[in-house]
PDB file of N, CA and C in Angstrom:
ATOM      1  N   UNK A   1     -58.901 166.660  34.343  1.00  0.00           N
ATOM      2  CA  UNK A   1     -58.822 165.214  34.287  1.00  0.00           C
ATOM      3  C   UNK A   1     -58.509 164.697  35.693  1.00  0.00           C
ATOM      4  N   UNK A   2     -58.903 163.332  36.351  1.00  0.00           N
ATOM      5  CA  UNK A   2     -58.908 163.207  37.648  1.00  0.00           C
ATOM      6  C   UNK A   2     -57.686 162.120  37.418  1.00  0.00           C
ATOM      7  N   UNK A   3     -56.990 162.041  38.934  1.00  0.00           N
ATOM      8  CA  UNK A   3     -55.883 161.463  38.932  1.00  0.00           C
ATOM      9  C   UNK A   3     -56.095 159.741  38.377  1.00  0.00           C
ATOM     10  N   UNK A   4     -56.694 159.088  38.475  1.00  0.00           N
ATOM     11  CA  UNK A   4     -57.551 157.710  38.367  1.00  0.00           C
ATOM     12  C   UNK A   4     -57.099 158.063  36.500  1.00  0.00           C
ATOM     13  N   UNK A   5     -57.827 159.160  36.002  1.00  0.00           N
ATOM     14  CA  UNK A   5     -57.186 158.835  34.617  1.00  0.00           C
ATOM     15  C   UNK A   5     -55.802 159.217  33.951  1.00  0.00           C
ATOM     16  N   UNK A   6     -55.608 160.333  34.851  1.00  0.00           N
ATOM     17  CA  UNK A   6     -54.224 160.543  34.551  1.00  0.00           C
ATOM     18  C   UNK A   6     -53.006 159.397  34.709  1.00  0.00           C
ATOM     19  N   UNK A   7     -53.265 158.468  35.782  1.00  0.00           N
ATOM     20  CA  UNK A   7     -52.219 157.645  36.020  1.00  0.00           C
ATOM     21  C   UNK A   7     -52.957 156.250  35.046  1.00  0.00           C
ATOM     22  N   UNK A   8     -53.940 156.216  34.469  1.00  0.00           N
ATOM     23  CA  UNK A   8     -54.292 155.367  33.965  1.00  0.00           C
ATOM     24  C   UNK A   8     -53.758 155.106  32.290  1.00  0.00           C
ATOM     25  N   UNK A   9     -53.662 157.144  32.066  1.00  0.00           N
ATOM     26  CA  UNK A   9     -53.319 157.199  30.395  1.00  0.00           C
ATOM     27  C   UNK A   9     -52.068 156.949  30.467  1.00  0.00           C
ATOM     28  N   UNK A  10     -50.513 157.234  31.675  1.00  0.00           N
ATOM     29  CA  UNK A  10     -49.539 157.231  32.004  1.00  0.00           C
ATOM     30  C   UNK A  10     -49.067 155.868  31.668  1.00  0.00           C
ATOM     31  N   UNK A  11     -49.894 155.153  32.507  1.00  0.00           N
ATOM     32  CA  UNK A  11     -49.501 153.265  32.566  1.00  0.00           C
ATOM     33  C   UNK A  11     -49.270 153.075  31.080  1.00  0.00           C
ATOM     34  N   UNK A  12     -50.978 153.764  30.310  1.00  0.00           N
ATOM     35  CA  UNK A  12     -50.574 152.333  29.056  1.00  0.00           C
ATOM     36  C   UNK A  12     -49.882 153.306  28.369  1.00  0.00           C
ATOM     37  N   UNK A  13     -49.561 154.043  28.037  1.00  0.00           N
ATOM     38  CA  UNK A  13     -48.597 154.754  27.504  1.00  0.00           C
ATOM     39  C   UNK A  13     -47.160 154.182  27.753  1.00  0.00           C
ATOM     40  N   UNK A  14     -46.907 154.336  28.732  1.00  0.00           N
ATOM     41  CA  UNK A  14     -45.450 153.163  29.274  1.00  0.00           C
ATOM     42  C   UNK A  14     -45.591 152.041  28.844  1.00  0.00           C
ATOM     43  N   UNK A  15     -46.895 151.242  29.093  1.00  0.00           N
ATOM     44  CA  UNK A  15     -46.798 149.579  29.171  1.00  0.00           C
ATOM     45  C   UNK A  15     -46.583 149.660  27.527  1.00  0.00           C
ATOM     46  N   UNK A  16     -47.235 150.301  26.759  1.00  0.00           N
ATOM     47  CA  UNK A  16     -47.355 150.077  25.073  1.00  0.00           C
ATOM     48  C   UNK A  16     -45.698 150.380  24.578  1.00  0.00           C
ATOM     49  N   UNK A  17     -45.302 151.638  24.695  1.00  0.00           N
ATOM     50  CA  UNK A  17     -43.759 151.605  24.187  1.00  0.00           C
ATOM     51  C   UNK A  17     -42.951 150.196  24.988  1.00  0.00           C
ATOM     52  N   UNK A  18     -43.184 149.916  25.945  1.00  0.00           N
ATOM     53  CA  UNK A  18     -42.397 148.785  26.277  1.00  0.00           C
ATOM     54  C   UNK A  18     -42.382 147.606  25.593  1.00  0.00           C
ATOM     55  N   UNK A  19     -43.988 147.119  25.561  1.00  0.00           N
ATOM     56  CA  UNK A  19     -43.967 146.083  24.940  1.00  0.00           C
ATOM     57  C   UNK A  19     -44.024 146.252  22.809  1.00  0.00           C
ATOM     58  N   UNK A  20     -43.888 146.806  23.098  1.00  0.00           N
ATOM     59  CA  UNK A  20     -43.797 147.745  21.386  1.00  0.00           C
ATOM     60  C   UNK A  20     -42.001 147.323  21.147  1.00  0.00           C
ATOM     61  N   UNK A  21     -41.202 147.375  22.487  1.00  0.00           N
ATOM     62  CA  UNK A  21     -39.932 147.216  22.070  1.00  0.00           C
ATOM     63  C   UNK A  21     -39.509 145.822  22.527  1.00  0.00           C
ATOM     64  N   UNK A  22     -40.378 145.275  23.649  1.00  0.00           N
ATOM     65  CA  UNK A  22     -39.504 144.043  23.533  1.00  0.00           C
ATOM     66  C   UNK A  22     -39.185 144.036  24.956  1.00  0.00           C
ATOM     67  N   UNK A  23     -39.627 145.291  25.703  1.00  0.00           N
ATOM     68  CA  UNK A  23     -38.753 145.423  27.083  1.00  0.00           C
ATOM     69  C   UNK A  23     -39.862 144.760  28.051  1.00  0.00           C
ATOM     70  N   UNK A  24     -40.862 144.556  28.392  1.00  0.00           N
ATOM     71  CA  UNK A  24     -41.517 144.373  29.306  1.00  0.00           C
ATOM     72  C   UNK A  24     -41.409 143.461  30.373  1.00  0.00           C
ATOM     73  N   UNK A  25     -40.632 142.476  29.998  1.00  0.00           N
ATOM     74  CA  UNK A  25     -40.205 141.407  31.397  1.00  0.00           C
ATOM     75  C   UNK A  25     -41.618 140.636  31.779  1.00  0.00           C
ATOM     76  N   UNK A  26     -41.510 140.204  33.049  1.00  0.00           N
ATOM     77  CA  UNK A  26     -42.644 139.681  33.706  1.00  0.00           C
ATOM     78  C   UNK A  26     -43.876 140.436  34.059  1.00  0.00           C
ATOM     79  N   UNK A  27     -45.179 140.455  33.420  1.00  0.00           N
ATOM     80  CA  UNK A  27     -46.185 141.211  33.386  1.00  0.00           C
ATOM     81  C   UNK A  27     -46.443 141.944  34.989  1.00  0.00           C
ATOM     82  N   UNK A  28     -46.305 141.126  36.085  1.00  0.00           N
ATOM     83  CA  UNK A  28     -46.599 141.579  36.622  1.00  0.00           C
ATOM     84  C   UNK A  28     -45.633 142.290  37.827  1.00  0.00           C
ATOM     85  N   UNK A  29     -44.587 141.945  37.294  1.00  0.00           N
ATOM     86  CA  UNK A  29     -43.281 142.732  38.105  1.00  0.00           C
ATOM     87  C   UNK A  29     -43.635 143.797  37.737  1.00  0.00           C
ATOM     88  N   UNK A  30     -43.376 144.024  36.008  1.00  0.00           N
ATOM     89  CA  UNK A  30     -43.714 144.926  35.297  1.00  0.00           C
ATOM     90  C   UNK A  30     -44.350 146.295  35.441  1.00  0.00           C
ATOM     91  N   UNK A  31     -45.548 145.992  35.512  1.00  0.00           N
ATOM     92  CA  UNK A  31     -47.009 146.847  35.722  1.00  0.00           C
ATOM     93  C   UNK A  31     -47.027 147.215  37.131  1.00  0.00           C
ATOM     94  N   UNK A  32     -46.272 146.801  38.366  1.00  0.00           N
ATOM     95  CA  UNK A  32     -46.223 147.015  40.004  1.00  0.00           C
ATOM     96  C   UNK A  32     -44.643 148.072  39.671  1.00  0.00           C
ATOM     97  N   UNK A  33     -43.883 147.854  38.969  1.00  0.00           N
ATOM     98  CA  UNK A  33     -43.012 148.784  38.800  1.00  0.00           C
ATOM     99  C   UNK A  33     -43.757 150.303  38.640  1.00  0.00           C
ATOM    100  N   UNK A  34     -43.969 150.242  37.421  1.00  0.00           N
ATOM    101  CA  UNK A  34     -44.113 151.410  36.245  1.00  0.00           C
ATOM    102  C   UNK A  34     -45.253 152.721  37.208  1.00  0.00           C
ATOM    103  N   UNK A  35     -46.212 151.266  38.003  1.00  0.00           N
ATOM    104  CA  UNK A  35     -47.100 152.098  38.960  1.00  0.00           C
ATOM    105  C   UNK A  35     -46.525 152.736  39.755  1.00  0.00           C
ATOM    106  N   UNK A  36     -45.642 152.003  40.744  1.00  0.00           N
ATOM    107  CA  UNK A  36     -45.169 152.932  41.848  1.00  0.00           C
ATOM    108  C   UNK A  36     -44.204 153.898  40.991  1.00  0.00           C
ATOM    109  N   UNK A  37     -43.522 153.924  40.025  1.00  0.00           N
ATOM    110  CA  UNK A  37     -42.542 154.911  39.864  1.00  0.00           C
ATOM    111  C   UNK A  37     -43.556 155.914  38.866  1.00  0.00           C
ATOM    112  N   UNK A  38     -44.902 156.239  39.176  1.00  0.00           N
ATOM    113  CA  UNK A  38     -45.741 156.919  38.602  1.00  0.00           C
ATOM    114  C   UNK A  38     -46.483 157.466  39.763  1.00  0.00           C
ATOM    115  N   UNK A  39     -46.813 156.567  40.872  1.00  0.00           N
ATOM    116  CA  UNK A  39     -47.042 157.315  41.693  1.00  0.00           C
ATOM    117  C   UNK A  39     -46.446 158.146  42.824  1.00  0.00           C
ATOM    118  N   UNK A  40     -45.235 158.013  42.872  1.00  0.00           N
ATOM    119  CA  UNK A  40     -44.287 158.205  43.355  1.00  0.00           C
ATOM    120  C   UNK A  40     -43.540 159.822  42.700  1.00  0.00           C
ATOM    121  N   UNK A  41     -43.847 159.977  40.977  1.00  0.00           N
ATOM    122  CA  UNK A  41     -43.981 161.178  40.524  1.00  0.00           C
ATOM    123  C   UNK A  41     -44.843 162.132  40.754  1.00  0.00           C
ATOM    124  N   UNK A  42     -45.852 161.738  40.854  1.00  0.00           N
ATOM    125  CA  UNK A  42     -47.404 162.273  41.639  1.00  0.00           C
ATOM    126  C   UNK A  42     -47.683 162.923  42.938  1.00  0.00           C
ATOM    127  N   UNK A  43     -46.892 162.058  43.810  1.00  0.00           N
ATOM    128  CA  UNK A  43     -46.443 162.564  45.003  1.00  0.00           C
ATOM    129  C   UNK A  43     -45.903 164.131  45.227  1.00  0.00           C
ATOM    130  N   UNK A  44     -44.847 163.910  44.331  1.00  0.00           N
ATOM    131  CA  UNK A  44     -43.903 165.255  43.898  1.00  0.00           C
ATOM    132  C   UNK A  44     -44.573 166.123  43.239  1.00  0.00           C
ATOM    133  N   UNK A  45     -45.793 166.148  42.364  1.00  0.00           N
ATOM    134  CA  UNK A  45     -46.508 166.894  41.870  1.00  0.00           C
ATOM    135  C   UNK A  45     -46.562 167.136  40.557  1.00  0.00           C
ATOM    136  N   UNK A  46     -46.353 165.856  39.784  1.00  0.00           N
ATOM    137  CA  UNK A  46     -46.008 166.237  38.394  1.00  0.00           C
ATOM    138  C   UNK A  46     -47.695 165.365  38.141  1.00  0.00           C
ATOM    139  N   UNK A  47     -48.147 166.109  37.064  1.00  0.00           N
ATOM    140  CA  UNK A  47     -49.600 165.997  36.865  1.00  0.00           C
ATOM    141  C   UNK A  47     -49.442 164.973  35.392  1.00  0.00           C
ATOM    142  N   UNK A  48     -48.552 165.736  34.013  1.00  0.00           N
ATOM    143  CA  UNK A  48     -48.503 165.291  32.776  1.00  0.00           C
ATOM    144  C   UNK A  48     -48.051 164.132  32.770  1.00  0.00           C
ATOM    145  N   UNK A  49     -49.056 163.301  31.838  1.00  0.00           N
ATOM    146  CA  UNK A  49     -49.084 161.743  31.363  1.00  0.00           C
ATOM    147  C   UNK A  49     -47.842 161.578  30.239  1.00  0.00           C
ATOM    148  N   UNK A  50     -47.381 162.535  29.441  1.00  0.00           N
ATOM    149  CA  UNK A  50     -46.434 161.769  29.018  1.00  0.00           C
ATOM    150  C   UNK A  50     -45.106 162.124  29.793  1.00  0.00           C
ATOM    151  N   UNK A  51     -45.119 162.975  30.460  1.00  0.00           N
ATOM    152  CA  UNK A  51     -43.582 163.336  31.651  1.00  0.00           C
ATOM    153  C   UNK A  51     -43.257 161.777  32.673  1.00  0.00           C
ATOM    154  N   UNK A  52     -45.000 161.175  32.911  1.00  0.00           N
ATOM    155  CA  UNK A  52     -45.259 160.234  33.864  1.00  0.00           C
ATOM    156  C   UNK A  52     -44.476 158.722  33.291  1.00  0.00           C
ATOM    157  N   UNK A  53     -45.093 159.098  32.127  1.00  0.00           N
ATOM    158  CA  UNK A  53     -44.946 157.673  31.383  1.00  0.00           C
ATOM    159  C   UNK A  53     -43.595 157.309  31.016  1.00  0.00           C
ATOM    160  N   UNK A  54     -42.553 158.795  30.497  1.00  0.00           N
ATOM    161  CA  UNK A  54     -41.877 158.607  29.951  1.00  0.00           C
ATOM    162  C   UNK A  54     -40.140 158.336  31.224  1.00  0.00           C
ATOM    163  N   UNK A  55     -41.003 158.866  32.403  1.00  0.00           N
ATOM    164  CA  UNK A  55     -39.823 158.607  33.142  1.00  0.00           C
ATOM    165  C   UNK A  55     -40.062 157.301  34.136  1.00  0.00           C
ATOM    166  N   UNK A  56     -40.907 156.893  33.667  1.00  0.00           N
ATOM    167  CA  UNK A  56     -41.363 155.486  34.313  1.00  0.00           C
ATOM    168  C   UNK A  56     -40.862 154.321  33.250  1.00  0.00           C
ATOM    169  N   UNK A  57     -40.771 154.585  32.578  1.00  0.00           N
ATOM    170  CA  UNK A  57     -39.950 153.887  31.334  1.00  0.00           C
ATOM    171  C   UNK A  57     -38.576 153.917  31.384  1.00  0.00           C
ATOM    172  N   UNK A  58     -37.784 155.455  31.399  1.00  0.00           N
ATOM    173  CA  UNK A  58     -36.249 155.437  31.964  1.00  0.00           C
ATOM    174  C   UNK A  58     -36.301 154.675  33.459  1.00  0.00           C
ATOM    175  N   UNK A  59     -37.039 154.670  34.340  1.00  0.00           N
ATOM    176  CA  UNK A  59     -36.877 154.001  35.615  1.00  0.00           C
ATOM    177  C   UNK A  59     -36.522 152.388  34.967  1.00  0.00           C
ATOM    178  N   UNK A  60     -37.728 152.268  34.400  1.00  0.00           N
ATOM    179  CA  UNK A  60     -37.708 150.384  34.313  1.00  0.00           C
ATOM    180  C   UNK A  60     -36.493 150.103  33.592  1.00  0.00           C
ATOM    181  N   UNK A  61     -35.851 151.308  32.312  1.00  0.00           N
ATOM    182  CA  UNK A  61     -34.728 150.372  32.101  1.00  0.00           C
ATOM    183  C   UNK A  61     -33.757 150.507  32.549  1.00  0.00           C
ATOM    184  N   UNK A  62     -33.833 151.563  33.775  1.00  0.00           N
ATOM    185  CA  UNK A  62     -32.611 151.543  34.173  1.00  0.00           C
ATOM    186  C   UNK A  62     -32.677 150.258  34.992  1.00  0.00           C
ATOM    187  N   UNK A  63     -33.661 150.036  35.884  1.00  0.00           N
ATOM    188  CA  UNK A  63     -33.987 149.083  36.614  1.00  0.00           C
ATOM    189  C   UNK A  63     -33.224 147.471  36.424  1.00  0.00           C
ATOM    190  N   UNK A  64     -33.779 147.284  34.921  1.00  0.00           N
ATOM    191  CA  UNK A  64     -33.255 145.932  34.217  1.00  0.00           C
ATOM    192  C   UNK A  64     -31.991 146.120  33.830  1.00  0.00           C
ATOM    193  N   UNK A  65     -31.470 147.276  33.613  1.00  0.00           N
ATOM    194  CA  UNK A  65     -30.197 147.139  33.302  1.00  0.00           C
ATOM    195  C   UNK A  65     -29.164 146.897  34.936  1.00  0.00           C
ATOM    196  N   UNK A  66     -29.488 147.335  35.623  1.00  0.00           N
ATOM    197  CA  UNK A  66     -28.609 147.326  36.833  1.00  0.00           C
ATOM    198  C   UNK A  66     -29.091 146.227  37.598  1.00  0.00           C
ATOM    199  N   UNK A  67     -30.735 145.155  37.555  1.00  0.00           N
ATOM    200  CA  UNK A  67     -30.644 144.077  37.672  1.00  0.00           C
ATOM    201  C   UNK A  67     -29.955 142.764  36.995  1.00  0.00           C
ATOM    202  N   UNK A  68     -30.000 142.671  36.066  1.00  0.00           N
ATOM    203  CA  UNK A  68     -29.369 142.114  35.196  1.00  0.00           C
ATOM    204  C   UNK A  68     -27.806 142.228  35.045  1.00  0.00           C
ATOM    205  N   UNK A  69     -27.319 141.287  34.984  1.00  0.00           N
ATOM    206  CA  UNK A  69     -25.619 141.176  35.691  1.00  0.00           C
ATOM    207  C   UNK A  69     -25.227 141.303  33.976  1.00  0.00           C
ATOM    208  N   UNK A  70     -23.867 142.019  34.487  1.00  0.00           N
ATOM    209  CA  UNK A  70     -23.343 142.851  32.761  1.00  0.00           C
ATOM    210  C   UNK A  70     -22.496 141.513  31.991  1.00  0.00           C
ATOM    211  N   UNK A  71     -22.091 141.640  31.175  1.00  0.00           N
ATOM    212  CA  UNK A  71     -21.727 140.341  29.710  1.00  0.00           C
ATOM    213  C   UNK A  71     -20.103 140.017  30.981  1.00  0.00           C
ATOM    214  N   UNK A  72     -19.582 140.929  31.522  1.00  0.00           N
ATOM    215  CA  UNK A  72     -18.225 141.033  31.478  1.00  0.00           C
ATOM    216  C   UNK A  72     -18.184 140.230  32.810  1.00  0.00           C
ATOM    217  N   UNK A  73     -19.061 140.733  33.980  1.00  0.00           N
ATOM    218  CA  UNK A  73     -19.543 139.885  35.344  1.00  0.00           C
ATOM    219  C   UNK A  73     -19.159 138.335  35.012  1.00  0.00           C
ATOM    220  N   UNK A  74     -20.126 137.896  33.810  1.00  0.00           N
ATOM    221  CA  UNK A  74     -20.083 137.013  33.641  1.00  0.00           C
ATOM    222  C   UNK A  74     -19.266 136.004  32.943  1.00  0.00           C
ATOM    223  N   UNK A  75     -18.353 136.504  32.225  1.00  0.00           N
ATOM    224  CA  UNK A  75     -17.800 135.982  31.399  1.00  0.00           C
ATOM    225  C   UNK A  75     -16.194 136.743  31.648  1.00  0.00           C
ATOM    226  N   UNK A  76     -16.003 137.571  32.757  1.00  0.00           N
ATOM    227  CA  UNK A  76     -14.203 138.204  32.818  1.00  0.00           C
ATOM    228  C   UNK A  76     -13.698 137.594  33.913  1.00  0.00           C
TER     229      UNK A  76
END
């Protein structure tokens, strides 16, 4: 399989559980995330679409969680 589809089955694999849960944010923050932290696995040499997808997904929420200011920030 050539990289063009590998990072292609990766994306919607990520983009679908995301928006499947509710997490996706701004489409296109979004989708410029999930890419670089896919290609950026690639780099390193990891080939498998769901290893790709699935840690491009822990990236984004870790992402939103440590963007996003905590209940206590706001309210202690």
């Amino acid at each position: 399989m050539s990289i063009r589809c590998t990072v292609e089955s990766a994306f919607f694999i990520a983009w679908s559980c995301l928006e499947q849960g509710g997490e996706l944010g701004d489409p296109d923050q979004t989708a410029n995330f999930l890419l670089d932290a896919i290609e950026a696995q690639l780099r390193r040499g990891e080939r498998r679409q769901l290893m790709l997808a699935n840690r491009a997904i822990d990236a984004w929420r870790v992402h939103v969680a440590v963007s996003r200011p905590s209940r206590d920030a706001r309210f202690g």
